[in-house]
PDB file of N, CA and C in Angstrom:
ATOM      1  N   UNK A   1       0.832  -1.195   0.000  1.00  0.00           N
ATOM      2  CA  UNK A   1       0.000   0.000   0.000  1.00  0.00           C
ATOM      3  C   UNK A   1       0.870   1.249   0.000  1.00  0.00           C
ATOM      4  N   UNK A   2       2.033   0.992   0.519  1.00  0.00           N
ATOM      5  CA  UNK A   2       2.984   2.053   0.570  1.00  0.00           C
ATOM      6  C   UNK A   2       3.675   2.812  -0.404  1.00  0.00           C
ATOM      7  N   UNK A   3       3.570   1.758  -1.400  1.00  0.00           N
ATOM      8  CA  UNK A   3       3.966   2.195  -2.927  1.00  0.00           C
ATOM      9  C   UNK A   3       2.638   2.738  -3.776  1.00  0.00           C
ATOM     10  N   UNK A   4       1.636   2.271  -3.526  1.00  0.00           N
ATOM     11  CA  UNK A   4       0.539   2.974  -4.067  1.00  0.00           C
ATOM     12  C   UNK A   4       0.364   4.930  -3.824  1.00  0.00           C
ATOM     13  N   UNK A   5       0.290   4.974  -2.054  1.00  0.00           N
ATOM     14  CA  UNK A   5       0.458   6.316  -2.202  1.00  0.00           C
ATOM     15  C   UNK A   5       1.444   6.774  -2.152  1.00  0.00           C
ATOM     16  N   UNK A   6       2.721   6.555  -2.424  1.00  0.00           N
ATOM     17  CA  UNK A   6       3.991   6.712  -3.028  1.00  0.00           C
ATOM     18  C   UNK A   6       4.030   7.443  -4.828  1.00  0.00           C
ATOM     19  N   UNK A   7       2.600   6.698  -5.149  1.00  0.00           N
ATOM     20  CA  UNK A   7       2.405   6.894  -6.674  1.00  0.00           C
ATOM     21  C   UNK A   7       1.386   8.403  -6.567  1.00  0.00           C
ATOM     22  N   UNK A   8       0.277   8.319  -5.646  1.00  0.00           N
ATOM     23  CA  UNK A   8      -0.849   9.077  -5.242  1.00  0.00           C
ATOM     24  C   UNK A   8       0.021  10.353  -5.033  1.00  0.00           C
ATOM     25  N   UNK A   9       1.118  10.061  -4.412  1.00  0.00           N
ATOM     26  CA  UNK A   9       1.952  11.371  -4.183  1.00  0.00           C
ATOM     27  C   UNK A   9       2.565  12.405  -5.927  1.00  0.00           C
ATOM     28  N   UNK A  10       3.106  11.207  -6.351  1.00  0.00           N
ATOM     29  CA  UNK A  10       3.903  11.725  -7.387  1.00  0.00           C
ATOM     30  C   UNK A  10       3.251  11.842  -8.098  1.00  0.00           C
ATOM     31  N   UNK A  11       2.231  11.499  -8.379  1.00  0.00           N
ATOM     32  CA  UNK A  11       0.665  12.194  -9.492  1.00  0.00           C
ATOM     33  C   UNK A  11       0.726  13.593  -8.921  1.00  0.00           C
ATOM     34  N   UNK A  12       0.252  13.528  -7.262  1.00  0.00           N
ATOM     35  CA  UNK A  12      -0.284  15.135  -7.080  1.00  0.00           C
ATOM     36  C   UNK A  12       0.701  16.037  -7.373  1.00  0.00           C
ATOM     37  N   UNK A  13       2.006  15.310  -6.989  1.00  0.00           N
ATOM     38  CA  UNK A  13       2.730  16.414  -6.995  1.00  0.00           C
ATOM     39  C   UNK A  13       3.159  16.869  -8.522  1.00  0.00           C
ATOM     40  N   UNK A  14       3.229  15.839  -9.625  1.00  0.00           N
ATOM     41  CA  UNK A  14       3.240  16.316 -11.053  1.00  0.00           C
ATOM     42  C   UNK A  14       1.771  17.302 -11.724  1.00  0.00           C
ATOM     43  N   UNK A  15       0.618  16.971 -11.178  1.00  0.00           N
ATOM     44  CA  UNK A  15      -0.411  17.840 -11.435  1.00  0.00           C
ATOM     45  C   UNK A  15      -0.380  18.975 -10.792  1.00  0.00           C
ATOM     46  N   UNK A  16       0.416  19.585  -9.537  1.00  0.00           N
ATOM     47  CA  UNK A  16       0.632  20.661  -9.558  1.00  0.00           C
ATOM     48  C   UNK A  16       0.993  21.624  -9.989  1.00  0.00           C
ATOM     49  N   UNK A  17       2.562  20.403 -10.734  1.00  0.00           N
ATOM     50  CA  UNK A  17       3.423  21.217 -11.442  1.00  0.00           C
ATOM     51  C   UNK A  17       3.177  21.565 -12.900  1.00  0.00           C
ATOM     52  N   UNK A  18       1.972  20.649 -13.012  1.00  0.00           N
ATOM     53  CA  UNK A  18       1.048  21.049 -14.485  1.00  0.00           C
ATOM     54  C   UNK A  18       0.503  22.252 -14.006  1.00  0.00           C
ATOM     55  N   UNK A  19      -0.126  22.549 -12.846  1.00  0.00           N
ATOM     56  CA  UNK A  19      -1.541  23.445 -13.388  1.00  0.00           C
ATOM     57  C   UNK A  19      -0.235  24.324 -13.090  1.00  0.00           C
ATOM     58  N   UNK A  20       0.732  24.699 -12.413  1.00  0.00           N
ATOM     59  CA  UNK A  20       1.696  25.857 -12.007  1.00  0.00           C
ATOM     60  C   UNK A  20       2.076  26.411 -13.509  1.00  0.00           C
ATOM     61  N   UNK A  21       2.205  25.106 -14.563  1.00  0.00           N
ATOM     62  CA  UNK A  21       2.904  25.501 -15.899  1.00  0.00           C
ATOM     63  C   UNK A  21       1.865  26.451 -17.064  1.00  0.00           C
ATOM     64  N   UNK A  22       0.397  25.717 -16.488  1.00  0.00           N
ATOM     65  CA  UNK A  22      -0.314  26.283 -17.439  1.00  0.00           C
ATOM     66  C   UNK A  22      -0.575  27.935 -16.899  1.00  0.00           C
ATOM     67  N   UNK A  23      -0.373  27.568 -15.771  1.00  0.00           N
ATOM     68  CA  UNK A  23      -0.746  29.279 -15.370  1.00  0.00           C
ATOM     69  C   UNK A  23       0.536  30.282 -15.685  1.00  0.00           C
ATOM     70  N   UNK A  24       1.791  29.519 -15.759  1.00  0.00           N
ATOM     71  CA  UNK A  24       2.550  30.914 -16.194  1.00  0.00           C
ATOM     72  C   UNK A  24       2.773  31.197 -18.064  1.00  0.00           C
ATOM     73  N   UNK A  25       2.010  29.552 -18.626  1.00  0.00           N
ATOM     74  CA  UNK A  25       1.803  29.388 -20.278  1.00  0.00           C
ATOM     75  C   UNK A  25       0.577  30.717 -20.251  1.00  0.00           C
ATOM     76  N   UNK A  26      -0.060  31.061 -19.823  1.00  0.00           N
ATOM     77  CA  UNK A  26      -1.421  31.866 -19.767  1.00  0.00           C
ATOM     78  C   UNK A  26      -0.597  33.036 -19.530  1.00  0.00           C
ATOM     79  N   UNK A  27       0.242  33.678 -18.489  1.00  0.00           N
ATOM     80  CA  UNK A  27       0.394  34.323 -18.280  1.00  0.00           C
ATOM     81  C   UNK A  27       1.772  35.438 -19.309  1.00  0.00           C
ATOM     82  N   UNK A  28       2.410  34.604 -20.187  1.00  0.00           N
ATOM     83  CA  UNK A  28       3.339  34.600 -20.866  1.00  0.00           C
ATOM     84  C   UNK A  28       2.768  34.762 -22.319  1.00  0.00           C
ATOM     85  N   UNK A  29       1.840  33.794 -22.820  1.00  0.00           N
ATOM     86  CA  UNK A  29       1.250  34.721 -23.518  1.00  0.00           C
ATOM     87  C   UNK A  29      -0.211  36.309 -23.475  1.00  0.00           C
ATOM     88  N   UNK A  30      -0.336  36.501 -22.541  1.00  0.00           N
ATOM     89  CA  UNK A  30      -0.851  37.540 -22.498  1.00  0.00           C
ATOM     90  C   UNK A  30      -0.049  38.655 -22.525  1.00  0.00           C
ATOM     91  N   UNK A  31       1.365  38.518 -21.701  1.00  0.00           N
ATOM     92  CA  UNK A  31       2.394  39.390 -21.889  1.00  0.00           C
ATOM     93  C   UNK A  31       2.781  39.213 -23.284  1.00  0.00           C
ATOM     94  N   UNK A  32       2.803  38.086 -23.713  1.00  0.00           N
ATOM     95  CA  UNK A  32       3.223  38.376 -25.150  1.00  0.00           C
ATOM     96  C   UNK A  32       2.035  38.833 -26.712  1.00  0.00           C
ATOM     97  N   UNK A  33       1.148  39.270 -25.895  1.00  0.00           N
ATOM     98  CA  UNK A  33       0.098  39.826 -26.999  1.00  0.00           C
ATOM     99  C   UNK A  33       0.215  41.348 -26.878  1.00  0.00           C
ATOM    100  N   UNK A  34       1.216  41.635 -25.628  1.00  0.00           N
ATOM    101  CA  UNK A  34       1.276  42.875 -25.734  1.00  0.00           C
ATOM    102  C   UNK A  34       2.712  43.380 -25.957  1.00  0.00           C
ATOM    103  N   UNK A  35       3.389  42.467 -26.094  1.00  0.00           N
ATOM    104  CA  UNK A  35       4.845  42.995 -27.144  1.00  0.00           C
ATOM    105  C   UNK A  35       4.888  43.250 -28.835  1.00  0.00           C
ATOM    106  N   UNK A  36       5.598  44.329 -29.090  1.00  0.00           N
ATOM    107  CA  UNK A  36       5.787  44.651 -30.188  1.00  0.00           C
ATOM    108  C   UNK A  36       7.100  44.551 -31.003  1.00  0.00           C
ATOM    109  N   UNK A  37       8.079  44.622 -29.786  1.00  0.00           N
ATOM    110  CA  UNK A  37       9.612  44.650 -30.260  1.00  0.00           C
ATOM    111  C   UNK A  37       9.722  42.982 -30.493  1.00  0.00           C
ATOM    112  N   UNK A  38      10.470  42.363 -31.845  1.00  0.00           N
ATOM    113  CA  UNK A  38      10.383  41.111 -32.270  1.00  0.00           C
ATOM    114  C   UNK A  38      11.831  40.609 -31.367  1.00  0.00           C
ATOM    115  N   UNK A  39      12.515  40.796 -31.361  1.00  0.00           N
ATOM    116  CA  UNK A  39      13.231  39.951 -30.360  1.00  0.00           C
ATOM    117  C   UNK A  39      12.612  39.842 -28.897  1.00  0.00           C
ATOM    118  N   UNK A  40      11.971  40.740 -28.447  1.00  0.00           N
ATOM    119  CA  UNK A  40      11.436  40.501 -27.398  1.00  0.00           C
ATOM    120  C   UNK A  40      10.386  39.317 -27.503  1.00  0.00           C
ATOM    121  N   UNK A  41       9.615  39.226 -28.154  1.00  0.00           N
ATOM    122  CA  UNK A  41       8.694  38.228 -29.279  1.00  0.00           C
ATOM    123  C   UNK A  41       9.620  36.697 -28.966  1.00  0.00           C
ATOM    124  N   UNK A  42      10.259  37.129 -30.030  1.00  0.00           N
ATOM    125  CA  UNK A  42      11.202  35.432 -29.829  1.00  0.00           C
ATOM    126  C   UNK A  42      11.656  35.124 -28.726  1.00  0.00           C
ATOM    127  N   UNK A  43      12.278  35.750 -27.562  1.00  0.00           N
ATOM    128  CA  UNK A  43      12.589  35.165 -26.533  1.00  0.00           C
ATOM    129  C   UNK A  43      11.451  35.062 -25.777  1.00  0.00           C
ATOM    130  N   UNK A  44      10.126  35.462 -25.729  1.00  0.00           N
ATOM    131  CA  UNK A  44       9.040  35.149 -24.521  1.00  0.00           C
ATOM    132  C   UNK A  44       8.929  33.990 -25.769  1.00  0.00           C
ATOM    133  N   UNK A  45       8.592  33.601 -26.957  1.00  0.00           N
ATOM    134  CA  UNK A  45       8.124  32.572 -27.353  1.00  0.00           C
ATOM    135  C   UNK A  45       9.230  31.733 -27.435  1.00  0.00           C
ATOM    136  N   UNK A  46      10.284  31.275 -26.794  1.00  0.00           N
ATOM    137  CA  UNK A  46      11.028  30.537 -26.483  1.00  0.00           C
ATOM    138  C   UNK A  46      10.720  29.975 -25.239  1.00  0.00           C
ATOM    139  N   UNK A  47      10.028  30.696 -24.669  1.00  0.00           N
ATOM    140  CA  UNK A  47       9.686  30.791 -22.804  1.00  0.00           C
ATOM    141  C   UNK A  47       8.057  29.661 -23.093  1.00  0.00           C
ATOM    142  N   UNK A  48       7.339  30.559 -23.850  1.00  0.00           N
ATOM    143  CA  UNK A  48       5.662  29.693 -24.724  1.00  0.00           C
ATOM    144  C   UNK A  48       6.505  28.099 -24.723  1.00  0.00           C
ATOM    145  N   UNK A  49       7.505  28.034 -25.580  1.00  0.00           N
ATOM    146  CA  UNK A  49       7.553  26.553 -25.969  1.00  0.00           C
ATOM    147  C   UNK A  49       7.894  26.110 -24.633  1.00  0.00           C
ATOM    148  N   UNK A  50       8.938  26.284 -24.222  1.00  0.00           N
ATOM    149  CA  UNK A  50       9.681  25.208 -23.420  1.00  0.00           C
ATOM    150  C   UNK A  50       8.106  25.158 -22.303  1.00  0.00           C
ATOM    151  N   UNK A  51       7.674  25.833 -21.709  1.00  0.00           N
ATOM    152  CA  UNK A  51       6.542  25.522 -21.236  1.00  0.00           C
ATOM    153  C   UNK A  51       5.376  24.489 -21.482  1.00  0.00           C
ATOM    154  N   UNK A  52       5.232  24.515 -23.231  1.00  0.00           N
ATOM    155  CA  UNK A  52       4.420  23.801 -23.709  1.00  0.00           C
ATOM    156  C   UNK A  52       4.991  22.338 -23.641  1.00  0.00           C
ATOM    157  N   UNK A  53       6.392  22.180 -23.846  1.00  0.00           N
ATOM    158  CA  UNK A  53       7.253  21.367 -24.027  1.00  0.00           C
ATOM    159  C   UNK A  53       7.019  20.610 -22.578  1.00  0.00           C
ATOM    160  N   UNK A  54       7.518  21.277 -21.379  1.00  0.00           N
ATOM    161  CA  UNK A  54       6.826  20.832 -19.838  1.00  0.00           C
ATOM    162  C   UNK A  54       5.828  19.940 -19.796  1.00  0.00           C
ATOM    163  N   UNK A  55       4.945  20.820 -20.220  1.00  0.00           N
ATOM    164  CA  UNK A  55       3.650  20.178 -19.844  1.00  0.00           C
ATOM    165  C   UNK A  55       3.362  18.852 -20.290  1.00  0.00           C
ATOM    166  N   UNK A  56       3.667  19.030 -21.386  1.00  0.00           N
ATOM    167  CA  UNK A  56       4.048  18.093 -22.468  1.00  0.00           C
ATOM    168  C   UNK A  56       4.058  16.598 -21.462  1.00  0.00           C
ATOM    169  N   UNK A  57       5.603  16.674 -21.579  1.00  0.00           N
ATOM    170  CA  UNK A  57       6.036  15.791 -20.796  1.00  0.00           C
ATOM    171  C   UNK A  57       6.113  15.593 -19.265  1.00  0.00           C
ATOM    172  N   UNK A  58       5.267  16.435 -18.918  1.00  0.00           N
ATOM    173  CA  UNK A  58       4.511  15.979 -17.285  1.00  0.00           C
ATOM    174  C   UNK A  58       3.179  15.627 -17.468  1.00  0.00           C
ATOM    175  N   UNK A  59       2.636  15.687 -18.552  1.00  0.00           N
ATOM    176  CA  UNK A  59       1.543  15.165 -18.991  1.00  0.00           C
ATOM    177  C   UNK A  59       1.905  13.165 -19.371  1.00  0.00           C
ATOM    178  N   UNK A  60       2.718  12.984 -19.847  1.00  0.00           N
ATOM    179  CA  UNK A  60       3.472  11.591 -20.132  1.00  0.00           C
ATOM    180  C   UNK A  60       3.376  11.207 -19.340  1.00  0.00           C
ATOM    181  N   UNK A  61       4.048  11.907 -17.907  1.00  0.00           N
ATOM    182  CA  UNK A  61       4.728  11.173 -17.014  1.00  0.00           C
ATOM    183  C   UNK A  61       3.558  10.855 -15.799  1.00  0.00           C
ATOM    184  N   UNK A  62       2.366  11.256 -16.035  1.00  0.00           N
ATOM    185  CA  UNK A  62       1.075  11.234 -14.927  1.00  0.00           C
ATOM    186  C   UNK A  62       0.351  10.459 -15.725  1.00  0.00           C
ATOM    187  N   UNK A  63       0.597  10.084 -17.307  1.00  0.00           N
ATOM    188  CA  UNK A  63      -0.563   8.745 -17.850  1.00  0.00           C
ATOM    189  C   UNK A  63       0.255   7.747 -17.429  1.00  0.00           C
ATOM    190  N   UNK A  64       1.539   7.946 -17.494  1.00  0.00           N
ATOM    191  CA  UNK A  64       2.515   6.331 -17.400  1.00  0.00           C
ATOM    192  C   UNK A  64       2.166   6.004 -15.708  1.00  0.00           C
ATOM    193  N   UNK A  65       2.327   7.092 -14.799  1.00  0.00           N
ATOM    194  CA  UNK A  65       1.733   6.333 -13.836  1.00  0.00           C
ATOM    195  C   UNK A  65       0.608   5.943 -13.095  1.00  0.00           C
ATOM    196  N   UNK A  66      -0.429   6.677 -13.992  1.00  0.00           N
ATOM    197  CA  UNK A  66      -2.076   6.203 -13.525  1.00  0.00           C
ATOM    198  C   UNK A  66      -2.030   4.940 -14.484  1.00  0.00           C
ATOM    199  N   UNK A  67      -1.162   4.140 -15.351  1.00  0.00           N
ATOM    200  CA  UNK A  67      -1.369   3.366 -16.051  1.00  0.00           C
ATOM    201  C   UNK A  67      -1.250   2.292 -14.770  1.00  0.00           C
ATOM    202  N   UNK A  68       0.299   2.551 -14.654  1.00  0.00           N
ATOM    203  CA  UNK A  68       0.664   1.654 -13.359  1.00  0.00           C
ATOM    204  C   UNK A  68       0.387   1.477 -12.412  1.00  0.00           C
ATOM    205  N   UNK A  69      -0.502   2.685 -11.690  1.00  0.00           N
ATOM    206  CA  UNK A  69      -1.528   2.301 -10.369  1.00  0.00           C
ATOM    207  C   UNK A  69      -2.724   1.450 -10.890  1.00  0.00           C
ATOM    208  N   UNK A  70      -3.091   1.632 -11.860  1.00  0.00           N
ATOM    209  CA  UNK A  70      -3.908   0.901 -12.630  1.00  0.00           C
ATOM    210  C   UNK A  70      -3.517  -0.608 -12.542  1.00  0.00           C
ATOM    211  N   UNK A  71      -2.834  -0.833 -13.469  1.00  0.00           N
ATOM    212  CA  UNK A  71      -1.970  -2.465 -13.293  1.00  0.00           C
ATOM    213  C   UNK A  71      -1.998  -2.902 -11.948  1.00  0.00           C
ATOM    214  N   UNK A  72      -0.982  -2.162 -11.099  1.00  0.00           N
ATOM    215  CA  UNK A  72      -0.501  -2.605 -10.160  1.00  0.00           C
ATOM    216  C   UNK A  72      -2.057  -2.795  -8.766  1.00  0.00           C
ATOM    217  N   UNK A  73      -2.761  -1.703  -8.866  1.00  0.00           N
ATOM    218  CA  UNK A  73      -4.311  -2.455  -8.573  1.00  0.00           C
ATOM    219  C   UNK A  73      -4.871  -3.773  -8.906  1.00  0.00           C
ATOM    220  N   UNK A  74      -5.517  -3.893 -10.341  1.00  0.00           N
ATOM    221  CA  UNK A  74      -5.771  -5.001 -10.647  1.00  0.00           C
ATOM    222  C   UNK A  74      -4.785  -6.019 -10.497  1.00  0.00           C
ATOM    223  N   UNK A  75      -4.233  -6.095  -9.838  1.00  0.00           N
ATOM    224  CA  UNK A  75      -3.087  -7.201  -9.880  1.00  0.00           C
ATOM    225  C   UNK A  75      -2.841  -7.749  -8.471  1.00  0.00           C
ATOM    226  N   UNK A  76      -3.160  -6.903  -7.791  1.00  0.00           N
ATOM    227  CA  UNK A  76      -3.021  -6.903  -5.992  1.00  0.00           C
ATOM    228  C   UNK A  76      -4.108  -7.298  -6.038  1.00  0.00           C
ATOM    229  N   UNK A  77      -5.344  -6.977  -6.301  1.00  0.00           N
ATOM    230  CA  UNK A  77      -6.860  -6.547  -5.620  1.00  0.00           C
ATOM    231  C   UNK A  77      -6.945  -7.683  -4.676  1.00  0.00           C
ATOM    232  N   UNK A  78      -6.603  -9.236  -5.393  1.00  0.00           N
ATOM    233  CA  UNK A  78      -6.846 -10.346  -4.725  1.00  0.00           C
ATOM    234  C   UNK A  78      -5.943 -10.440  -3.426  1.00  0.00           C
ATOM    235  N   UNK A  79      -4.559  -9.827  -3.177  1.00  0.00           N
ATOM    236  CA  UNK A  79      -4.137  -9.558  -2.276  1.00  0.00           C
ATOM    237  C   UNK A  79      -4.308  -8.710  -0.681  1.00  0.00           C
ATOM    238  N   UNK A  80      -5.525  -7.965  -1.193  1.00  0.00           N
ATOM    239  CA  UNK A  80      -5.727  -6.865  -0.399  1.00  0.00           C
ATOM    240  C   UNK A  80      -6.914  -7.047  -0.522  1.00  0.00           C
ATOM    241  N   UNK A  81      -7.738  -6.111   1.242  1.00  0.00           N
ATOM    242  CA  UNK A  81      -8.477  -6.622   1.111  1.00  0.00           C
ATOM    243  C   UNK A  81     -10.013  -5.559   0.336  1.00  0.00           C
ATOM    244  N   UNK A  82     -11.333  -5.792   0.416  1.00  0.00           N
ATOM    245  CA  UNK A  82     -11.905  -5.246  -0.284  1.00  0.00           C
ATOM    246  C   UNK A  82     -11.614  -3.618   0.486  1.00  0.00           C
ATOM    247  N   UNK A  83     -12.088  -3.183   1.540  1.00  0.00           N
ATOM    248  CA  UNK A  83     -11.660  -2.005   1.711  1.00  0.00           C
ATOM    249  C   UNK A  83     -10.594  -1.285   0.940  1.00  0.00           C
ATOM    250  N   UNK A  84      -9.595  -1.728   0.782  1.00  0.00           N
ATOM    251  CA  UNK A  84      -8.045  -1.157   0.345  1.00  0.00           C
ATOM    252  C   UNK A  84      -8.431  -0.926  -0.927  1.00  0.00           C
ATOM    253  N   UNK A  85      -9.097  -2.248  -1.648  1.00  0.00           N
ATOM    254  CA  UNK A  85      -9.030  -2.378  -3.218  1.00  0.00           C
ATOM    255  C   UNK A  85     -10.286  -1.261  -3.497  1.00  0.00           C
ATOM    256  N   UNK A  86     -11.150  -0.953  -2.481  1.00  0.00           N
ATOM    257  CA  UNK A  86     -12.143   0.198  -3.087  1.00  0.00           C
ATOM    258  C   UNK A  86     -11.681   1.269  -2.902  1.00  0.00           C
ATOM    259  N   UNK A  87     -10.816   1.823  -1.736  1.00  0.00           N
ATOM    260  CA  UNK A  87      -9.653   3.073  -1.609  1.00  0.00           C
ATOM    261  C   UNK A  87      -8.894   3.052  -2.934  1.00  0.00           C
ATOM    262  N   UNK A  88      -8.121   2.300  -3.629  1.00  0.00           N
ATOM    263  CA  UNK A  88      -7.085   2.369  -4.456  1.00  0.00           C
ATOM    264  C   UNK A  88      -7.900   3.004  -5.487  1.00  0.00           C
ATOM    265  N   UNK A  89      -8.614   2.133  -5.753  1.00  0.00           N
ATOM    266  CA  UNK A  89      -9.992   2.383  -7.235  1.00  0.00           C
ATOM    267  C   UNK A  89     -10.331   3.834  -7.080  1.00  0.00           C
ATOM    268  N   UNK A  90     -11.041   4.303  -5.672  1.00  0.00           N
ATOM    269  CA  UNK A  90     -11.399   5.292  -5.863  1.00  0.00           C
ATOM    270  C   UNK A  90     -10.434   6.461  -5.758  1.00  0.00           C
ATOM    271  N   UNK A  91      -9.328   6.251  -5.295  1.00  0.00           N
ATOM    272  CA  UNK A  91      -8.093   7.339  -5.473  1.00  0.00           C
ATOM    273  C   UNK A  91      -7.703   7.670  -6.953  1.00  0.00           C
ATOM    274  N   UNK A  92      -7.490   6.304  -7.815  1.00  0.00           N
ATOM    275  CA  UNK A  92      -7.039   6.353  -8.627  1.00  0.00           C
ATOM    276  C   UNK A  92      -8.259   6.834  -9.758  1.00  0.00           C
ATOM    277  N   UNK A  93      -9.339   6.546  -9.535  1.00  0.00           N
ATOM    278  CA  UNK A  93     -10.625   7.606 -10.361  1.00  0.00           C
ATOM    279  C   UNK A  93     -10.274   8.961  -9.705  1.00  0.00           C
ATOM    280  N   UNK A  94     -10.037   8.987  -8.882  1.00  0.00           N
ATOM    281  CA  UNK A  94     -10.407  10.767  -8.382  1.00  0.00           C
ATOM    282  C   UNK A  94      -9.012  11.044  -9.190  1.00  0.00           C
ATOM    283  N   UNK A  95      -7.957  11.147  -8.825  1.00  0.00           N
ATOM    284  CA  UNK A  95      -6.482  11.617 -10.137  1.00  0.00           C
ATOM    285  C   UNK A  95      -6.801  11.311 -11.422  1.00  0.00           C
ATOM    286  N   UNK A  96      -7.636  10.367 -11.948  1.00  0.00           N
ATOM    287  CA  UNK A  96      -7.667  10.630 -13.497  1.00  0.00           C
ATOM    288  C   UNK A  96      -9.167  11.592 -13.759  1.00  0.00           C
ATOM    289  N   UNK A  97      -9.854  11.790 -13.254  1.00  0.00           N
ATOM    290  CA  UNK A  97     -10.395  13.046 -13.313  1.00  0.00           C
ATOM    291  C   UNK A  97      -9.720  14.303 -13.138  1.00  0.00           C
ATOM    292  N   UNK A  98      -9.002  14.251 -11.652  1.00  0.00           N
ATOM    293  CA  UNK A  98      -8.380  15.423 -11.586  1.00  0.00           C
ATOM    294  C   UNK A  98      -7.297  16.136 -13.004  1.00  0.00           C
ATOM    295  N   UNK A  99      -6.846  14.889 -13.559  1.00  0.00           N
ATOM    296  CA  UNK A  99      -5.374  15.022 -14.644  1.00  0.00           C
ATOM    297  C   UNK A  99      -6.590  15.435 -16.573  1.00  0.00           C
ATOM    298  N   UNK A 100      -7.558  14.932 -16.227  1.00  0.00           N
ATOM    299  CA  UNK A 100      -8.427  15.091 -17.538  1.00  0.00           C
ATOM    300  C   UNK A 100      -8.764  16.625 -17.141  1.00  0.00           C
ATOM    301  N   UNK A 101      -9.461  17.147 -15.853  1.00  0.00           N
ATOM    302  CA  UNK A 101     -10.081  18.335 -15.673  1.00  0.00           C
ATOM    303  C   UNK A 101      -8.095  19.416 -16.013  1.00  0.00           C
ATOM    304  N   UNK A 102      -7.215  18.908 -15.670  1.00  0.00           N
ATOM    305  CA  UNK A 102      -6.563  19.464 -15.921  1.00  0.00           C
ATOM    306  C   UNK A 102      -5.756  19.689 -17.401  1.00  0.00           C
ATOM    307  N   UNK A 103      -5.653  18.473 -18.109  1.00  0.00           N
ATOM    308  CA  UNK A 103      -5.587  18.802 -19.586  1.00  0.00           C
ATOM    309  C   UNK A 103      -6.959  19.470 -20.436  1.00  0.00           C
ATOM    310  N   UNK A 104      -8.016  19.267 -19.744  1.00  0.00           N
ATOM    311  CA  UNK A 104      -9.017  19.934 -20.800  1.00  0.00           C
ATOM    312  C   UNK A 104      -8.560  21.656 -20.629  1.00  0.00           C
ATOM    313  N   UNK A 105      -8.140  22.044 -19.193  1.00  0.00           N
ATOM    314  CA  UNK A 105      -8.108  23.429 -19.474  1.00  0.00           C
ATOM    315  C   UNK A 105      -6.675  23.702 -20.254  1.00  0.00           C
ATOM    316  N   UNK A 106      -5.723  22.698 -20.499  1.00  0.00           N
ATOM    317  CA  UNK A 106      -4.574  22.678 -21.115  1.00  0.00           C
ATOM    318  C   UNK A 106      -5.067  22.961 -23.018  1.00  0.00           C
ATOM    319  N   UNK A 107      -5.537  21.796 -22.994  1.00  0.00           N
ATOM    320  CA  UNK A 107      -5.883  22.027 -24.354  1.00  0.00           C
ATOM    321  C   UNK A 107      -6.625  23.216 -24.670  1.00  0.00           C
ATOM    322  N   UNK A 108      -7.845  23.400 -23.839  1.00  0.00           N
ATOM    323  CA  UNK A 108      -8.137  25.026 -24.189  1.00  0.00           C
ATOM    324  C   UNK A 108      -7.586  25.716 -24.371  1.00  0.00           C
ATOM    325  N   UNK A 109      -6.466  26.497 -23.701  1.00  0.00           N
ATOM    326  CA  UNK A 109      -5.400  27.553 -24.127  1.00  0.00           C
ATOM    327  C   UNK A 109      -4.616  27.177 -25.084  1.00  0.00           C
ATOM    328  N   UNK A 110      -3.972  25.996 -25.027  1.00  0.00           N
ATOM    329  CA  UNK A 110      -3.378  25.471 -26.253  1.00  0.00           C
ATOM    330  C   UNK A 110      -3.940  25.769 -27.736  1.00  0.00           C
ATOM    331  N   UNK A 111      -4.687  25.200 -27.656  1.00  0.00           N
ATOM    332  CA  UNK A 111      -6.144  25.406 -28.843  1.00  0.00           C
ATOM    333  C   UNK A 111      -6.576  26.794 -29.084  1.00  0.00           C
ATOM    334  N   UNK A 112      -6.387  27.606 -28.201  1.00  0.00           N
ATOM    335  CA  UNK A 112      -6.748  29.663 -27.945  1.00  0.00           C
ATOM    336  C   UNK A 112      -5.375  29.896 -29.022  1.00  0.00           C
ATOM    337  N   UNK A 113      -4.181  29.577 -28.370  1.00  0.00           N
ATOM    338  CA  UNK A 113      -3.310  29.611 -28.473  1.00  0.00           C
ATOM    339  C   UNK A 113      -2.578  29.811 -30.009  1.00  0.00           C
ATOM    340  N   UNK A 114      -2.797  28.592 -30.511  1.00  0.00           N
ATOM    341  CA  UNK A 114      -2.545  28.109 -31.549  1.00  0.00           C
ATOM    342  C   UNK A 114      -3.557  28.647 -32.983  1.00  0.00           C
ATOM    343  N   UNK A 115      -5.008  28.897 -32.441  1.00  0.00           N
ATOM    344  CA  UNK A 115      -5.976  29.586 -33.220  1.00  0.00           C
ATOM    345  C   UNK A 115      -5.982  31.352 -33.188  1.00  0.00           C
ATOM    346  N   UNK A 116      -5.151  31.552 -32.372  1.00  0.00           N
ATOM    347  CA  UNK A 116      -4.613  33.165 -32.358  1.00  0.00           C
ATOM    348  C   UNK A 116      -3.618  33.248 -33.368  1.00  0.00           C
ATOM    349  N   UNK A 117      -2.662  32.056 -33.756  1.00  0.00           N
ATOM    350  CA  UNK A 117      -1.863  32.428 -34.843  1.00  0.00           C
ATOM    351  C   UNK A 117       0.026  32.767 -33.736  1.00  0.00           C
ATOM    352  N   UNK A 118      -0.353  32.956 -32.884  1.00  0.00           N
ATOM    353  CA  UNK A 118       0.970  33.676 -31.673  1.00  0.00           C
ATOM    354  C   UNK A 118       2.070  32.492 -31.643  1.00  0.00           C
ATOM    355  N   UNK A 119       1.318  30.975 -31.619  1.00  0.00           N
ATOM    356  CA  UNK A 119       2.620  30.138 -31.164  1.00  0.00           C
ATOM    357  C   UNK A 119       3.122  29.051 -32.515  1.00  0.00           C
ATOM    358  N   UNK A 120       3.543  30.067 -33.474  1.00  0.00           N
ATOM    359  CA  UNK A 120       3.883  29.460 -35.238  1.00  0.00           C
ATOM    360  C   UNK A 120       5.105  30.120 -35.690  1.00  0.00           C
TER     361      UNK A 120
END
């Protein structure tokens, strides 16, 4: 069980560091709708990518391990008993909601983003 919220941990703590990314991706381009000087331009949209780039791959790294709390659930369940196995289940539904409610507002700005024409 110890490795489970071991996992419960490193989800929350990577979905933090998602929503932390999308809020300064939001905040970076709004500053950058109001620049005019083009090098200034290219270096905040150097700042846009590597952000997008982040998320990106903290987005990877929170499916690979709701995959594996996943597995590693169904695989125990018979080990543990029903209490535990309905805790795990329902932890692990509540983080993949939490990680969907958090890419949908990802993709929204992304999608703002990209349909503004700003990150090309």
């Amino acid at each position: 069980m110890n490795d489970f919220f071991a996992d419960v941990a490193q989800v929350k703590k990577a979905l933090k560091k998602m929503e932390k990314n999308i809020e300064a991706l939001e905040k970076e381009y709004q500053e950058q709708l109001h620049k005019i000087a083009g090098s200034d331009k290219k270096a905040q949209q150097m700042v846009v990518d590597g952000l997008i780039d982040d998320i990106s791959a903290t987005a990877r790294e929170i499916q690979a391990l709701l995959k594996k709390m996943a597995d590693r659930t169904e695989r125990e369940q018979a080990d543990v008993g029903p209490a535990e196995s309905r805790i795990r289940k329902n932890l692990h539904t509540t983080l993949i909601t939490k990680f969907t409610d958090t890419m949908q507002i990802y993709q929204g700005l992304f999608n703002y983003i990209i349909g503004r024409g700003i990150n090309q």
